[in-house]
Protein backbone atom coordinates (compact mmCIF):
# COMPACT_ATOMS: atom_id res chain seq x y z
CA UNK A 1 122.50 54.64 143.41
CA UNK A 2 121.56 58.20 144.14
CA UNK A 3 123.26 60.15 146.67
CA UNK A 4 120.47 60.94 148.79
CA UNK A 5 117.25 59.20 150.98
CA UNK A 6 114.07 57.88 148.84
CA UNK A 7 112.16 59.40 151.07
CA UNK A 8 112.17 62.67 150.79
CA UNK A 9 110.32 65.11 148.48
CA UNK A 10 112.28 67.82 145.80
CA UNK A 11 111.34 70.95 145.03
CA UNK A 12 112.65 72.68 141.28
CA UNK A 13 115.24 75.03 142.83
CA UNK A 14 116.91 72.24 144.57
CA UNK A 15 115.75 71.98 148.70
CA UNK A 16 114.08 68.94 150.07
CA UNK A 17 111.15 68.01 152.55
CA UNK A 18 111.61 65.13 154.80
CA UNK A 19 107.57 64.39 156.10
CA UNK A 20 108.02 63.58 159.58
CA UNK A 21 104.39 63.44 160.01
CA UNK A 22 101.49 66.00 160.11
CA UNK A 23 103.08 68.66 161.84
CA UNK A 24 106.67 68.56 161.65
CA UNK A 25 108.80 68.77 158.48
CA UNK A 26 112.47 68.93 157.45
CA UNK A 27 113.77 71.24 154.94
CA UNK A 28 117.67 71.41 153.65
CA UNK A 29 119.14 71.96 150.25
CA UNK A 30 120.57 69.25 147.87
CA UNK A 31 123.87 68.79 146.53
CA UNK A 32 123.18 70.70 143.27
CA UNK A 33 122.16 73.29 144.58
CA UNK A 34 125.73 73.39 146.54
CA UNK A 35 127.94 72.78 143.56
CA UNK A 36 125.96 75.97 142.03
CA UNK A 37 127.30 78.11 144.94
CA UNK A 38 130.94 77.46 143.18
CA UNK A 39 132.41 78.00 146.71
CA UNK A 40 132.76 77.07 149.99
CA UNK A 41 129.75 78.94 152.41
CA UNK A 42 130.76 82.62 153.48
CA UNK A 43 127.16 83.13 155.64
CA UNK A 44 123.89 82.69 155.50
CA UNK A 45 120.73 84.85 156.08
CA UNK A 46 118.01 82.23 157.50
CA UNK A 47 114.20 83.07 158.87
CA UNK A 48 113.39 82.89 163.05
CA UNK A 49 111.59 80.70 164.74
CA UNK A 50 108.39 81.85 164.53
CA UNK A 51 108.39 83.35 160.92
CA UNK A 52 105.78 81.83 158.13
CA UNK A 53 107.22 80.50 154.76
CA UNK A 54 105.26 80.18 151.66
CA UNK A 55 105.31 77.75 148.91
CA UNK A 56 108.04 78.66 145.94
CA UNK A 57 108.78 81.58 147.84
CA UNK A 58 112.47 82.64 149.05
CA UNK A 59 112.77 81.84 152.71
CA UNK A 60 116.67 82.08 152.59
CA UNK A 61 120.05 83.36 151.22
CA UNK A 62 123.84 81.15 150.96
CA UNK A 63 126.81 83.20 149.84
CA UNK A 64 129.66 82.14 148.45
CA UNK A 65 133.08 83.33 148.29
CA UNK A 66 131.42 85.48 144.78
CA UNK A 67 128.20 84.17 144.63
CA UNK A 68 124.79 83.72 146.36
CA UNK A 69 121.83 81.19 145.48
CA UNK A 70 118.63 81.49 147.15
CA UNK A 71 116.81 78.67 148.85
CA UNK A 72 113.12 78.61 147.94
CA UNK A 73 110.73 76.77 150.59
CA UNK A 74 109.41 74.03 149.21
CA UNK A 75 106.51 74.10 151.61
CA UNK A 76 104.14 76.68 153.71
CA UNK A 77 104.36 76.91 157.05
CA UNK A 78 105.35 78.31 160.60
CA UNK A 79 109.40 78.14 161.35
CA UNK A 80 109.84 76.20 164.31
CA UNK A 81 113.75 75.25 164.73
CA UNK A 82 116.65 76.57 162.90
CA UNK A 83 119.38 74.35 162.24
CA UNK A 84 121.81 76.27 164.82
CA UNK A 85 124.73 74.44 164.07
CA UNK A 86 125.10 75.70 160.62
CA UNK A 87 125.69 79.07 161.93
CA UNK A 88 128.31 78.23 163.78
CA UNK A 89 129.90 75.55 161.36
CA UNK A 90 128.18 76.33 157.70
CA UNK A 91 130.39 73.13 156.25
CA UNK A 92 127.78 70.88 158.02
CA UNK A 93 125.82 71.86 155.02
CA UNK A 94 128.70 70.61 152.90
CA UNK A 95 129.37 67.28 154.34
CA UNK A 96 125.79 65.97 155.24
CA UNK A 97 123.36 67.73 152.97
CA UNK A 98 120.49 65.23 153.72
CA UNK A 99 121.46 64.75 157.46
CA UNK A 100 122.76 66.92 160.15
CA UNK A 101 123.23 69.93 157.32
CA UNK A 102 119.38 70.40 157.66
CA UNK A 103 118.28 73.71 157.59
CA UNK A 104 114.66 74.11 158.81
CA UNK A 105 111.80 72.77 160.99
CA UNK A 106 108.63 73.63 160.05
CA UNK A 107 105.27 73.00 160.83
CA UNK A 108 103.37 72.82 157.62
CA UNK A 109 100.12 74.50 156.81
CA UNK A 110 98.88 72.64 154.04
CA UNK A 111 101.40 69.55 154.06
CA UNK A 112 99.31 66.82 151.43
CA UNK A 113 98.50 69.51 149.30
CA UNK A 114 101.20 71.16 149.13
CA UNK A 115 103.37 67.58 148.91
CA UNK A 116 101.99 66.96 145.78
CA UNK A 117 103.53 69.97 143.93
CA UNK A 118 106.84 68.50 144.53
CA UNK A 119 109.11 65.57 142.97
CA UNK A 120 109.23 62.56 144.74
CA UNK A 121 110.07 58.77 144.15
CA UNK A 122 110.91 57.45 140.35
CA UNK A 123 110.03 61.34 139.02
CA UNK A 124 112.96 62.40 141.79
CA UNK A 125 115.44 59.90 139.44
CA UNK A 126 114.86 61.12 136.01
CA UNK A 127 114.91 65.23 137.24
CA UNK A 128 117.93 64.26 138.80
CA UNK A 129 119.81 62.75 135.74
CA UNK A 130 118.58 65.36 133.69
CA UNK A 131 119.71 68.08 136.15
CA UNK A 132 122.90 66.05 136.32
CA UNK A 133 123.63 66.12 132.61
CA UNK A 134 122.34 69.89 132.04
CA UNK A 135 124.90 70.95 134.12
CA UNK A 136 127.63 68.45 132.75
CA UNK A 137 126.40 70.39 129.30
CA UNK A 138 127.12 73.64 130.81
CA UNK A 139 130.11 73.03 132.07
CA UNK A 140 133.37 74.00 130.31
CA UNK A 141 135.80 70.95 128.65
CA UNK A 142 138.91 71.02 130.97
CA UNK A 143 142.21 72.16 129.33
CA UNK A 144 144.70 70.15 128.42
């Protein structure tokens, strides 16, 4: 079982799209992408209501106690509600990735098109696994 909705779309660099229909979509960050931070979340440097994203562009920053990992949008479109509640609590993020630890609203410009460019159903599973083990790879053997 994976650890996280069918439903939603992936993008490469680890955030998600939840479609919640032609002019409203959800954006957040998986759980890879928070293991990668190596810490818990120091602050955060998120667009405004209002502001335009692009496509495989960075629309965001999360630092870490002595790191920082950029969040790439995984669609195009106008900003129109930030998740305020990870401002004031960024361990939201932690404990719900795929629920309340949302981190965007947008309204998309070019939502089927740009849909397509991103991972979603049975090609979701076997990125995932693979991302899964790659970083598994990576990782040092503990110590006895």
């Amino acid at each position: 079982m994976l650890p996280f909705p069918e439903n939603l779309y992936f993008h490469q660099e680890h955030t998600w799209v939840h479609y919640e229909g032609p002019n409203l979509c959800r954006i957040g960050v998986d759980e890879i992408f928070l293991k990668d931070l190596k810490s818990s979340i120091t602050d955060m440097d998120l667009p405004t209501e209002g502001d335009e994203i692009s496509q495989d562009e960075v629309c965001g920053i999360l630092r870490g106690k002595s790191t920082r990992k950029a969040i790439f949008a995984p669609l195009s479109g106008e900003i129109v509600d930030v998740n305020q509640d990870l401002l004031e609590d960024p361990e939201i993020l932690v404990e719900d990735p795929y629920g309340v630890g949302w981190i965007l609203l947008i309204d998309p410009s070019e939502p089927q098109e740009e849909l397509e460019n991103l991972l979603h159903g049975e090609q979701v599973i076997d990125w995932w696994m693979t991302e899964l083990r790659n970083r598994q790879a990576a990782s040092p053997e503990p110590q006895p």
